[in-house]
N, C-alpha and C. Protein backbone atom coordinates (compact mmCIF):
# COMPACT_ATOMS: atom_id res chain seq x y z
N UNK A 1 31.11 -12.81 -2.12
CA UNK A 1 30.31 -12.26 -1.05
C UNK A 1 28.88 -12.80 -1.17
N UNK A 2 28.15 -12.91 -0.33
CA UNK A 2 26.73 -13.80 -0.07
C UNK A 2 25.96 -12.99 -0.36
N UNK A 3 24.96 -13.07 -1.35
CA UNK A 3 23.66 -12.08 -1.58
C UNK A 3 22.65 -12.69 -0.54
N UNK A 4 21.61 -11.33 -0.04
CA UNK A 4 21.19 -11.73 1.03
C UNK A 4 19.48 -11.28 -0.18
N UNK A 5 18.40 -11.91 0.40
CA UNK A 5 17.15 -11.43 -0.40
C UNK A 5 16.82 -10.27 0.24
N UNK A 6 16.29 -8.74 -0.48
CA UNK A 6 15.72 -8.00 -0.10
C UNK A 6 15.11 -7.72 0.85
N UNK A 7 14.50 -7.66 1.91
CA UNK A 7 13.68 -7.76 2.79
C UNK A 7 12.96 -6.37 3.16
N UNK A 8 12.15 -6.13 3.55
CA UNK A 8 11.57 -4.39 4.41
C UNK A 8 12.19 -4.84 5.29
N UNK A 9 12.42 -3.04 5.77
CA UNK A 9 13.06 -2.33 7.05
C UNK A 9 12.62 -2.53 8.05
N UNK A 10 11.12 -3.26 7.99
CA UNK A 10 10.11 -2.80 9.30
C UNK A 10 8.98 -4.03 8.97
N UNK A 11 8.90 -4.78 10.07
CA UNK A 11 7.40 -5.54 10.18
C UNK A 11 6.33 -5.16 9.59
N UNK A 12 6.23 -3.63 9.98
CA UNK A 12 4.77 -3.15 9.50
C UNK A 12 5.20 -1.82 8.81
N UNK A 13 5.26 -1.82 7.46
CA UNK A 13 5.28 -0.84 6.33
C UNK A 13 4.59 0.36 6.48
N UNK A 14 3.81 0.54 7.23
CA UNK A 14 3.12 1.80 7.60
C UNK A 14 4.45 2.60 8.59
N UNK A 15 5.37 2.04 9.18
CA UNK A 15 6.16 3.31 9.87
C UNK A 15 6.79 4.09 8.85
N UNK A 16 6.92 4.12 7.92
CA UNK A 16 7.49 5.61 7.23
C UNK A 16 6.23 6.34 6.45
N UNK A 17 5.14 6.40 6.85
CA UNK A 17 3.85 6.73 6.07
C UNK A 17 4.09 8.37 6.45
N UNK A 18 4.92 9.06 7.31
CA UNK A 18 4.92 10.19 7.22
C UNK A 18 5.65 10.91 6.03
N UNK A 19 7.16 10.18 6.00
CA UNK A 19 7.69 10.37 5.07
C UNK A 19 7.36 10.15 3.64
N UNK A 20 6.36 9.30 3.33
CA UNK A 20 5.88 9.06 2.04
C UNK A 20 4.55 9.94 1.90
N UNK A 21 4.01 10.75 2.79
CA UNK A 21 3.30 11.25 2.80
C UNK A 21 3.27 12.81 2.50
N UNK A 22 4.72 13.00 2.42
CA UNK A 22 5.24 14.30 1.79
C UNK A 22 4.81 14.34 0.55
N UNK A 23 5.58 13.04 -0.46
CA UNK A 23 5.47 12.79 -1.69
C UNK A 23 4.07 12.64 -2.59
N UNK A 24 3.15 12.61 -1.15
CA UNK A 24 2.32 12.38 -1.72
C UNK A 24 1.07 14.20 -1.85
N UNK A 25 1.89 14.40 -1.60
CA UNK A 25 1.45 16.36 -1.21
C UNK A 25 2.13 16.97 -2.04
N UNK A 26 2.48 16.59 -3.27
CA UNK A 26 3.53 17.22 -4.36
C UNK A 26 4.46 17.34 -4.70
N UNK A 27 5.45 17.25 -3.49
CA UNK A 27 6.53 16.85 -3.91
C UNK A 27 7.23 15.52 -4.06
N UNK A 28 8.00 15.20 -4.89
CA UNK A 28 8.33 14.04 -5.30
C UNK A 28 9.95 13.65 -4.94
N UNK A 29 10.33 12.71 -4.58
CA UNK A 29 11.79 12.67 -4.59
C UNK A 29 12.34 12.56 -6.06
N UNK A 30 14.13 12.62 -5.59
CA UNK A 30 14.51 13.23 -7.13
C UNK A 30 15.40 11.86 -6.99
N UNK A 31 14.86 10.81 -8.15
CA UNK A 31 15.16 9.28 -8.43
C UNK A 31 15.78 9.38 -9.95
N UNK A 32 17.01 8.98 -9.64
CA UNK A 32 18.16 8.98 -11.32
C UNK A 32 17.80 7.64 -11.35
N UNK A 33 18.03 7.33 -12.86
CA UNK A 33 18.02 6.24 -14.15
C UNK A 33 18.36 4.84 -13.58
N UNK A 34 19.25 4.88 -12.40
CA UNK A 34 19.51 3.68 -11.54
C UNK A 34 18.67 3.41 -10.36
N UNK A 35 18.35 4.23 -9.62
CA UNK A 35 17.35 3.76 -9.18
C UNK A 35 16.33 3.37 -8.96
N UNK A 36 15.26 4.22 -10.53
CA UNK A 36 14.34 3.63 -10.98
C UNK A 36 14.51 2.27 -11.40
N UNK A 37 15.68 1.75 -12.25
CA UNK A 37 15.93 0.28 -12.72
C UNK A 37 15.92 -0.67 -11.24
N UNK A 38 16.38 0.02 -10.19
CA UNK A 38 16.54 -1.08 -9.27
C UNK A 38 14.80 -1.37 -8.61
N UNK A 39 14.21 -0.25 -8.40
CA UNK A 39 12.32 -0.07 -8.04
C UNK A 39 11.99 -1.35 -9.48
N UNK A 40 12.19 -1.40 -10.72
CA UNK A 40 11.77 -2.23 -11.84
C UNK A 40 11.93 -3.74 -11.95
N UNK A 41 13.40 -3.55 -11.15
CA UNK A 41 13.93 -5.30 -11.02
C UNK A 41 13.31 -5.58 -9.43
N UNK A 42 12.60 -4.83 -8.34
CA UNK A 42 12.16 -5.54 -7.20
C UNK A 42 10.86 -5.45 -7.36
N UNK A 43 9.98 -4.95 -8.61
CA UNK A 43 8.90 -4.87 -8.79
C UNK A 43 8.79 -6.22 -9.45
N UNK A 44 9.54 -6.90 -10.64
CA UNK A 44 9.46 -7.85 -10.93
C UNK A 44 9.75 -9.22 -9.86
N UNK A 45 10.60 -9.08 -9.04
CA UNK A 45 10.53 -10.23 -7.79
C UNK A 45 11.49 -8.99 -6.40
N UNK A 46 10.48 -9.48 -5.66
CA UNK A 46 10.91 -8.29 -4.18
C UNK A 46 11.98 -9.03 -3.47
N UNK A 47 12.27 -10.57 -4.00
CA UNK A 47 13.46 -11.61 -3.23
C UNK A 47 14.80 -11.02 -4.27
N UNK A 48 14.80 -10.37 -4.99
CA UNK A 48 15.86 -10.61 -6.04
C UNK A 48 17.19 -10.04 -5.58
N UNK A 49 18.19 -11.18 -4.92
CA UNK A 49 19.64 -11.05 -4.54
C UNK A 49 20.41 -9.59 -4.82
N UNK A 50 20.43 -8.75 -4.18
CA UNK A 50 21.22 -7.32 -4.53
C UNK A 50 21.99 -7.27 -5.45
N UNK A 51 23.00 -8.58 -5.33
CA UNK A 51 24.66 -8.75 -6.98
C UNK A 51 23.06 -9.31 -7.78
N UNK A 52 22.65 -9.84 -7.82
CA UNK A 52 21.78 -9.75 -9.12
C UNK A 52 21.08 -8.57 -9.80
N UNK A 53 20.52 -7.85 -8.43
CA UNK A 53 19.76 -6.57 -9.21
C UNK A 53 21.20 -5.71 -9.61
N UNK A 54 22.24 -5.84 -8.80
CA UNK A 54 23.73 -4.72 -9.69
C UNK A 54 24.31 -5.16 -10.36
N UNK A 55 24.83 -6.30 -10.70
CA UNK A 55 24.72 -6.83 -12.13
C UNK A 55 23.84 -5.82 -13.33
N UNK A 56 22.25 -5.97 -13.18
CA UNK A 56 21.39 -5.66 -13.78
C UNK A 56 21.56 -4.29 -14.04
N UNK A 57 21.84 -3.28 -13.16
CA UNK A 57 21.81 -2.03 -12.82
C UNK A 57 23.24 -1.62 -13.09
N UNK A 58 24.28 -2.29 -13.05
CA UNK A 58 25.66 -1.69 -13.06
C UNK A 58 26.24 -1.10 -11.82
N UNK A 59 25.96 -1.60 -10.79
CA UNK A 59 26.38 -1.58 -9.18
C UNK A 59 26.57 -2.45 -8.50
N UNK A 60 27.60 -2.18 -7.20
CA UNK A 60 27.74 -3.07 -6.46
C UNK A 60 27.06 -3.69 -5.27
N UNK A 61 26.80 -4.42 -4.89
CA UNK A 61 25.60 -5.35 -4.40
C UNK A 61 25.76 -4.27 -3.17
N UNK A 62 27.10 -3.71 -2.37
CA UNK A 62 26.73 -2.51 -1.75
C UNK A 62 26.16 -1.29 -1.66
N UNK A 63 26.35 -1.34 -3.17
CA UNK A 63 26.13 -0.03 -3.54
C UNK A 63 24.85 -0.11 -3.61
N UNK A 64 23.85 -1.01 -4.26
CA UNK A 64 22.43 -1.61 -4.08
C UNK A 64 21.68 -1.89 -2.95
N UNK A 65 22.41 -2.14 -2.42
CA UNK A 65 21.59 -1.76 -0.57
C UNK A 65 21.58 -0.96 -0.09
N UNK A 66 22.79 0.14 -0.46
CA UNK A 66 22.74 1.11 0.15
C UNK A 66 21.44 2.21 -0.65
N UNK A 67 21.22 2.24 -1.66
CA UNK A 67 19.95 2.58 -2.28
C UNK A 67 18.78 2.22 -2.13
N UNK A 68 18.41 0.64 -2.06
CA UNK A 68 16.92 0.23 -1.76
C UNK A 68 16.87 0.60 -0.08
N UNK A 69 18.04 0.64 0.81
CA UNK A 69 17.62 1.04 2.15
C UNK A 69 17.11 2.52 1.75
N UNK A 70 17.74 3.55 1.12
CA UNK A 70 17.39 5.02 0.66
C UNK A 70 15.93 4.75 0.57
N UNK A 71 15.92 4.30 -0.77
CA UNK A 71 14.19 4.56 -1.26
C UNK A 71 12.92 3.26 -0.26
N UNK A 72 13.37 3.13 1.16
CA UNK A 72 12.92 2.20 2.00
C UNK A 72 12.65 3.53 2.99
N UNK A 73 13.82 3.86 3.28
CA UNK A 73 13.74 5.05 4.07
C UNK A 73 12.86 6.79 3.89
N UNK A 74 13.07 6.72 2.59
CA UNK A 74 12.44 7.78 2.03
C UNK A 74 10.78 7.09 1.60
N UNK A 75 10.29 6.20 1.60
CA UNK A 75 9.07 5.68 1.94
C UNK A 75 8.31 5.55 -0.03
N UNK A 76 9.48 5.62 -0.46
CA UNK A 76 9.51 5.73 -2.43
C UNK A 76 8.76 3.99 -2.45
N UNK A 77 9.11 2.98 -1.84
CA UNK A 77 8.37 1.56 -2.40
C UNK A 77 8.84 0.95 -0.62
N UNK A 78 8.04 0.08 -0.68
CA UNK A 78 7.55 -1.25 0.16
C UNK A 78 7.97 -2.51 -0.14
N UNK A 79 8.58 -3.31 0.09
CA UNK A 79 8.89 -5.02 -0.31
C UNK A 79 8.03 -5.37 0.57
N UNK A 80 6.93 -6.11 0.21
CA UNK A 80 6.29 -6.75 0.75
C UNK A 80 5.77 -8.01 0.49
N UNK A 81 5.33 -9.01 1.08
CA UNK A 81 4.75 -10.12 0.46
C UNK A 81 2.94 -9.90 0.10
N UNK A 82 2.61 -10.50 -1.04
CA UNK A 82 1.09 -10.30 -1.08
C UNK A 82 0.94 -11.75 -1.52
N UNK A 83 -0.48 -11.51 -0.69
CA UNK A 83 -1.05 -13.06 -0.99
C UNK A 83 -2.30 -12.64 -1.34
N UNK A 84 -2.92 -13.88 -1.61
CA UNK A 84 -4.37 -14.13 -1.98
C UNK A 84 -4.93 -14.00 -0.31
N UNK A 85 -6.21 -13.17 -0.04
CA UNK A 85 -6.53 -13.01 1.31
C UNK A 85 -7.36 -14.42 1.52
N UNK A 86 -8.18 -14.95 0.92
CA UNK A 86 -8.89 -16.54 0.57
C UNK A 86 -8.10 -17.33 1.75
N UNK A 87 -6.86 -17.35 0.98
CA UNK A 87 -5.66 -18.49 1.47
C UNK A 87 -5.04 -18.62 2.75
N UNK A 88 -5.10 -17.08 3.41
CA UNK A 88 -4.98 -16.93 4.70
C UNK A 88 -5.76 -16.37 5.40
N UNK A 89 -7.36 -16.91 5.57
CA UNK A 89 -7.78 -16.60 6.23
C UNK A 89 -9.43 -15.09 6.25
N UNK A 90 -9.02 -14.57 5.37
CA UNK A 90 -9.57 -13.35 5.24
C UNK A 90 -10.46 -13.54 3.36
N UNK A 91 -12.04 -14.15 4.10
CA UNK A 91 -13.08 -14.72 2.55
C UNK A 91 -13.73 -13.50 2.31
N UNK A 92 -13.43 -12.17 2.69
CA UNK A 92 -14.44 -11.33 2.45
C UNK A 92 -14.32 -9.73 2.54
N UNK A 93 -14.00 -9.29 0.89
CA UNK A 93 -13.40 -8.21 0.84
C UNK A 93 -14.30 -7.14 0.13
N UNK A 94 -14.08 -5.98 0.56
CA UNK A 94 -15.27 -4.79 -0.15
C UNK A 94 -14.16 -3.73 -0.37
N UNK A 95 -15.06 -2.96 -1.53
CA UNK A 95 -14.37 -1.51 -1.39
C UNK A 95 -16.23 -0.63 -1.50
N UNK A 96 -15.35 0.18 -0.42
CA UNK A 96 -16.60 1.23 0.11
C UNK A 96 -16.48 2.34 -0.20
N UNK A 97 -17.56 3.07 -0.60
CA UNK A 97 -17.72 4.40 -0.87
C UNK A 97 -18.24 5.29 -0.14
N UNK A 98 -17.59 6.34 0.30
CA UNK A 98 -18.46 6.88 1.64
C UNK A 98 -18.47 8.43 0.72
N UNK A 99 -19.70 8.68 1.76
CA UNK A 99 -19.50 10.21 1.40
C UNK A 99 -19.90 11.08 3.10
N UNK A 100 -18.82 12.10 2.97
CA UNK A 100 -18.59 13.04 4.08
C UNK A 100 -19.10 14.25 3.96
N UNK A 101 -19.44 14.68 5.85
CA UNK A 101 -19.80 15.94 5.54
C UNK A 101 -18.52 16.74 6.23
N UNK A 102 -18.41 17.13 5.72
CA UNK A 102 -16.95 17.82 7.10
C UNK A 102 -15.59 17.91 6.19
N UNK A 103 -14.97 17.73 7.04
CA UNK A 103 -13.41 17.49 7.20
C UNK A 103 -12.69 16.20 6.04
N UNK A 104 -12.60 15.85 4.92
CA UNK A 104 -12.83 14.70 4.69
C UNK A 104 -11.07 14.11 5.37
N UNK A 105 -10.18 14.95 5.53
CA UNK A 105 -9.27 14.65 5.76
C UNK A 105 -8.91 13.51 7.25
N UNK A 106 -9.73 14.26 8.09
CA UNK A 106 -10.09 13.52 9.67
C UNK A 106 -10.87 12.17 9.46
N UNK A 107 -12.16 12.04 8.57
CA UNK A 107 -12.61 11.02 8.25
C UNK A 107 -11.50 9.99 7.52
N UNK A 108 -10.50 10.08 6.86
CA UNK A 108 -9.65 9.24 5.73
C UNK A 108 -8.61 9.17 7.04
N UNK A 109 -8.12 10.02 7.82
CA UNK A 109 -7.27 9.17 9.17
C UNK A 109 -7.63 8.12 9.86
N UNK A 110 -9.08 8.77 10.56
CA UNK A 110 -9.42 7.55 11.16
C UNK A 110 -9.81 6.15 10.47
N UNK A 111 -10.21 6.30 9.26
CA UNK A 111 -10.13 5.01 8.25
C UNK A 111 -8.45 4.59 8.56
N UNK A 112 -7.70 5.40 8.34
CA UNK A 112 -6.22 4.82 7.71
C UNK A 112 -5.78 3.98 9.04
N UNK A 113 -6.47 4.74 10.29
CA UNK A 113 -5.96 4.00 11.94
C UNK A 113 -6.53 2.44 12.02
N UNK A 114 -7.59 2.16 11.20
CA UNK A 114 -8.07 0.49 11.09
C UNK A 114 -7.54 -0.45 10.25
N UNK A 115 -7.08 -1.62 10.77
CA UNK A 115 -6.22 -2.46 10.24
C UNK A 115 -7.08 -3.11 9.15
N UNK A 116 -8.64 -3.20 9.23
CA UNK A 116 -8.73 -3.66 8.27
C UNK A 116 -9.28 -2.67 6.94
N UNK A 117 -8.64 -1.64 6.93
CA UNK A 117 -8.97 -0.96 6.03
C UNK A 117 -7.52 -0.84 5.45
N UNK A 118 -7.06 -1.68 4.10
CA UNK A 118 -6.08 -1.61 3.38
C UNK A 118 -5.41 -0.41 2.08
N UNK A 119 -7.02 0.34 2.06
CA UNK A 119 -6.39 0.86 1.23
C UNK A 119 -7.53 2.31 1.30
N UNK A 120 -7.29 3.42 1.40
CA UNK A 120 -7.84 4.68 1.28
C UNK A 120 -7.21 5.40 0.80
N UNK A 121 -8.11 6.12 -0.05
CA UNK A 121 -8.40 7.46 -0.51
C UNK A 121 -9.40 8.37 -0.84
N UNK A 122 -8.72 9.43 -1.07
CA UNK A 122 -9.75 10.40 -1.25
C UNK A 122 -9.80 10.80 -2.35
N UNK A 123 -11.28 10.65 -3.43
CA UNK A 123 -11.48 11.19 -4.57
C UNK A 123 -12.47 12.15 -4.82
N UNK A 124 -12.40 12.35 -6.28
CA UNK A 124 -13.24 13.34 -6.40
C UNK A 124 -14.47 13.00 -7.96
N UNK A 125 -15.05 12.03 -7.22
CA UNK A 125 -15.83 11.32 -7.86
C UNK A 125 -17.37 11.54 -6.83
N UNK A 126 -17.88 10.73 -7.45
CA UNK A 126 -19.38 10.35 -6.68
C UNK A 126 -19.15 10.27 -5.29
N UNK A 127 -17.78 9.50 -4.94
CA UNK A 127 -17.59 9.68 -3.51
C UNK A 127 -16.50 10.51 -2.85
N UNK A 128 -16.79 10.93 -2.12
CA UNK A 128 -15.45 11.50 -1.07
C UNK A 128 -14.44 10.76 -0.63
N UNK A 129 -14.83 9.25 -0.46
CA UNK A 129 -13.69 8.41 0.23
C UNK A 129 -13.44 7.23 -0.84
N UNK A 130 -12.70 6.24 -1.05
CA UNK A 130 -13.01 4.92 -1.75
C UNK A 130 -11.78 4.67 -0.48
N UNK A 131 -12.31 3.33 0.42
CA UNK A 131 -11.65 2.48 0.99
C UNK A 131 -12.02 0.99 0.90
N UNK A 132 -10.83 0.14 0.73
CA UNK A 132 -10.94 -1.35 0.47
C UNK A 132 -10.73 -1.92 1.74
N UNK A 133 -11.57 -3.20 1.98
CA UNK A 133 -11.70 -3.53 3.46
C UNK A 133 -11.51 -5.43 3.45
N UNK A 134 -10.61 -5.54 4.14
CA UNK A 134 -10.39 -6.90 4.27
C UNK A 134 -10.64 -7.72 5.48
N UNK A 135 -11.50 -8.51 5.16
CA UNK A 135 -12.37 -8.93 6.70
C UNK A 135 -12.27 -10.56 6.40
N UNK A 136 -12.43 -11.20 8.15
CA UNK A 136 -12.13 -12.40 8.15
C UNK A 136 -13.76 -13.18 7.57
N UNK A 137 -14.76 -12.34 7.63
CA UNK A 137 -15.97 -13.09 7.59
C UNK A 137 -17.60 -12.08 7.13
N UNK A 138 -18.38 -12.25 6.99
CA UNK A 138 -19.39 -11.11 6.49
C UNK A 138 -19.59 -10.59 8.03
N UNK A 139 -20.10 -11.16 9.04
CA UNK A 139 -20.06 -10.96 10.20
C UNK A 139 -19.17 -9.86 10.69
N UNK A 140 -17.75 -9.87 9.86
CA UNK A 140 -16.53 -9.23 10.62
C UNK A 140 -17.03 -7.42 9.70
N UNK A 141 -17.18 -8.10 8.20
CA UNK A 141 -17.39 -7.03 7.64
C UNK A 141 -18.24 -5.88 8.06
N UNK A 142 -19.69 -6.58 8.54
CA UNK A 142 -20.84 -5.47 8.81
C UNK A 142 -20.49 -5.11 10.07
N UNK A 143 -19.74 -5.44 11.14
CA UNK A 143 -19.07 -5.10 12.34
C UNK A 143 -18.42 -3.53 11.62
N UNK A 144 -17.21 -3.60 10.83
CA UNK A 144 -16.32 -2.60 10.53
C UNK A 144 -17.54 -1.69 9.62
N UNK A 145 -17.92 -2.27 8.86
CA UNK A 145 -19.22 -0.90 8.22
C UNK A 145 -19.79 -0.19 9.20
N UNK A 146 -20.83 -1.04 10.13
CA UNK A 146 -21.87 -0.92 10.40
C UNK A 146 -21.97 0.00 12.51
N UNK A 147 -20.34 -0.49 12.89
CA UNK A 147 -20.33 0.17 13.95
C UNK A 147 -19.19 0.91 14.13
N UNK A 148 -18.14 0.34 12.92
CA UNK A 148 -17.13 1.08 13.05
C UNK A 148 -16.85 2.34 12.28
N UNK A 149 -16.90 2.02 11.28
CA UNK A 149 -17.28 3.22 10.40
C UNK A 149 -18.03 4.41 10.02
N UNK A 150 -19.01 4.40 9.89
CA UNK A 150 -20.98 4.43 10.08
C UNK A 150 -20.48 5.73 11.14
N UNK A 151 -19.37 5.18 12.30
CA UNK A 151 -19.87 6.11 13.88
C UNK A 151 -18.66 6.79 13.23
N UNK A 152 -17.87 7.08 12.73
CA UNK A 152 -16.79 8.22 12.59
C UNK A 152 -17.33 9.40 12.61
N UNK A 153 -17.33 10.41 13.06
CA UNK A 153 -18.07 11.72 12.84
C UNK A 153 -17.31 12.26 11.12
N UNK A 154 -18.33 12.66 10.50
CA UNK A 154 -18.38 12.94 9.69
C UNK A 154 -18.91 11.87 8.44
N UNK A 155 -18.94 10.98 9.02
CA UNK A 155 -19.20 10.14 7.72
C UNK A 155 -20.88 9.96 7.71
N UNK A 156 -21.44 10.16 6.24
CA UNK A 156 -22.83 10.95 6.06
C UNK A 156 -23.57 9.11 5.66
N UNK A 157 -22.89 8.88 4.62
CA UNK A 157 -23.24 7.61 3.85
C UNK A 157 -22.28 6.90 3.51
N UNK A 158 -22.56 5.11 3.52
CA UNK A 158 -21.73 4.28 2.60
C UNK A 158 -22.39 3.63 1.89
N UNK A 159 -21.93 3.13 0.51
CA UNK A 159 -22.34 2.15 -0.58
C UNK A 159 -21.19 1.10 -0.80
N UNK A 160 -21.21 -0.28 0.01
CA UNK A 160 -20.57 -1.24 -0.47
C UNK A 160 -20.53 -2.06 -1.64
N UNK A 161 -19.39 -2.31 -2.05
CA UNK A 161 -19.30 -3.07 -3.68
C UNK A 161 -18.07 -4.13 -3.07
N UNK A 162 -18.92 -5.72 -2.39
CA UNK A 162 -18.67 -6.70 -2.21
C UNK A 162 -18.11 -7.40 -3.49
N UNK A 163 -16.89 -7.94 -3.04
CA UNK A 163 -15.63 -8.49 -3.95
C UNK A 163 -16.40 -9.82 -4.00
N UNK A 164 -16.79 -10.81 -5.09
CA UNK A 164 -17.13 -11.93 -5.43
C UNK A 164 -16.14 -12.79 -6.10
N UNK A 165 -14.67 -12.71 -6.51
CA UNK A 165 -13.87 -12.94 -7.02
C UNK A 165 -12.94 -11.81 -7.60
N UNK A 166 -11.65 -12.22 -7.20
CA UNK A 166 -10.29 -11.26 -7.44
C UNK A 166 -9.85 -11.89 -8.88
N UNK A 167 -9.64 -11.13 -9.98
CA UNK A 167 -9.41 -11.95 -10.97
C UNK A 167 -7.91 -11.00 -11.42
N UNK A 168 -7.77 -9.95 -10.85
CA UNK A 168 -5.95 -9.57 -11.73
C UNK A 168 -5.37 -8.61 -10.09
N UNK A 169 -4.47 -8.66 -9.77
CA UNK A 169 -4.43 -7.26 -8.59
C UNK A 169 -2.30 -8.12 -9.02
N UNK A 170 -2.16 -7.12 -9.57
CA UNK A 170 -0.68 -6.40 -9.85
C UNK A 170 0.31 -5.05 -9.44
N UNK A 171 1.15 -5.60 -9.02
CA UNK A 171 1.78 -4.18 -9.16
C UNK A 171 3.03 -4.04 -9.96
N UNK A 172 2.78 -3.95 -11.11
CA UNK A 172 3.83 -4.08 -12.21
C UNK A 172 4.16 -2.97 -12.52
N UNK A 173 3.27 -1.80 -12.75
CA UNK A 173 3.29 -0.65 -13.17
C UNK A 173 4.60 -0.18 -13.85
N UNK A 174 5.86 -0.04 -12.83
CA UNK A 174 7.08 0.09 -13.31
C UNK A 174 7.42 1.54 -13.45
N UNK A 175 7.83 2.36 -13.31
CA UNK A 175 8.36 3.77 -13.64
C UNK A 175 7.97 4.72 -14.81
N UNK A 176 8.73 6.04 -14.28
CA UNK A 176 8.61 6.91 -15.22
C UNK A 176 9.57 7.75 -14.98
């Protein structure tokens, strides 16, 4: 039978953000000893042939799809491709620190609704928000700070910390 490479469910990985957004409110899905191994072998390559990862795992290349579609569906991991942003296009990356007066929850949506805001959250540090921002140009950047952001209601202050070189960004992590 033909192993096919892994692929996502969806063009754009954000459609199950509701469902992963449970998990991310305390509760956790309930992931046995095999399916963490299969999250471990697509963490190490996201192409890796299904009879290869069940081989690895002790399942059948059906039985392996029918699981990474599960934890695809249940919004548990992402196959995605990552690149260097340099290489395609995008020389100019920040992570911003905002601080809110309000709601911080409404402020971190409307961040999450901008495409070039890759990555938010909310801490409980010096700042209320930390979001990473990937822009085609400095021009593009102070655009998204400076009129896009800046005007969200609620947002009081930002302090940018301009990326001058990417030297490790992994996602190896691997289970628990």
């Amino acid at each position: 039978m033909h192993s096919e490479p892994v692929a996502s469910r969806s063009a754009d990985p954000r459609d199950s953000r509701e469902s992963r957004s449970e998990y991310r409110n305390g509760s956790s899905p309930n992931l046995d000893a095999v399916s963490l191994a299969i999250i471990e072998q697509l963490q190490e390559d996201g192409r890796r042939p299904y009879a290869a990862i069940g081989k690895a795992v002790g399942l059948s290349e059906a039985a392996v799809r029918q699981r990474v579609q599960k934890l695809l569906d249940q919004g548990v991991m992402q196959i995605v491709a990552v690149t260097d942003p340099l290489t395609v296009g995008f020389r100019r990356q920040a992570m911003v620190g905002i601080h809110v007066e309000g709601d911080v929850e409404s402020v971190a949506d409307a961040l999450t609704a901008m495409s070039e805001c890759e990555y938010v959250v909310m801490t409980a540090g010096s700042f209320d928000l930390m979001v990473e921002i990937v822009c085609e140009d400095d021009d593009h950047l102070l655009e998204v700070i400076n009129r896009r952001i800046r005007a969200i209601p609620g947002v009081r202050s930002t302090e940018s910390f301009v990326y001058l070189k990417l030297k490790k960004q992994t996602y190896m992590w691997g289970t628990r």
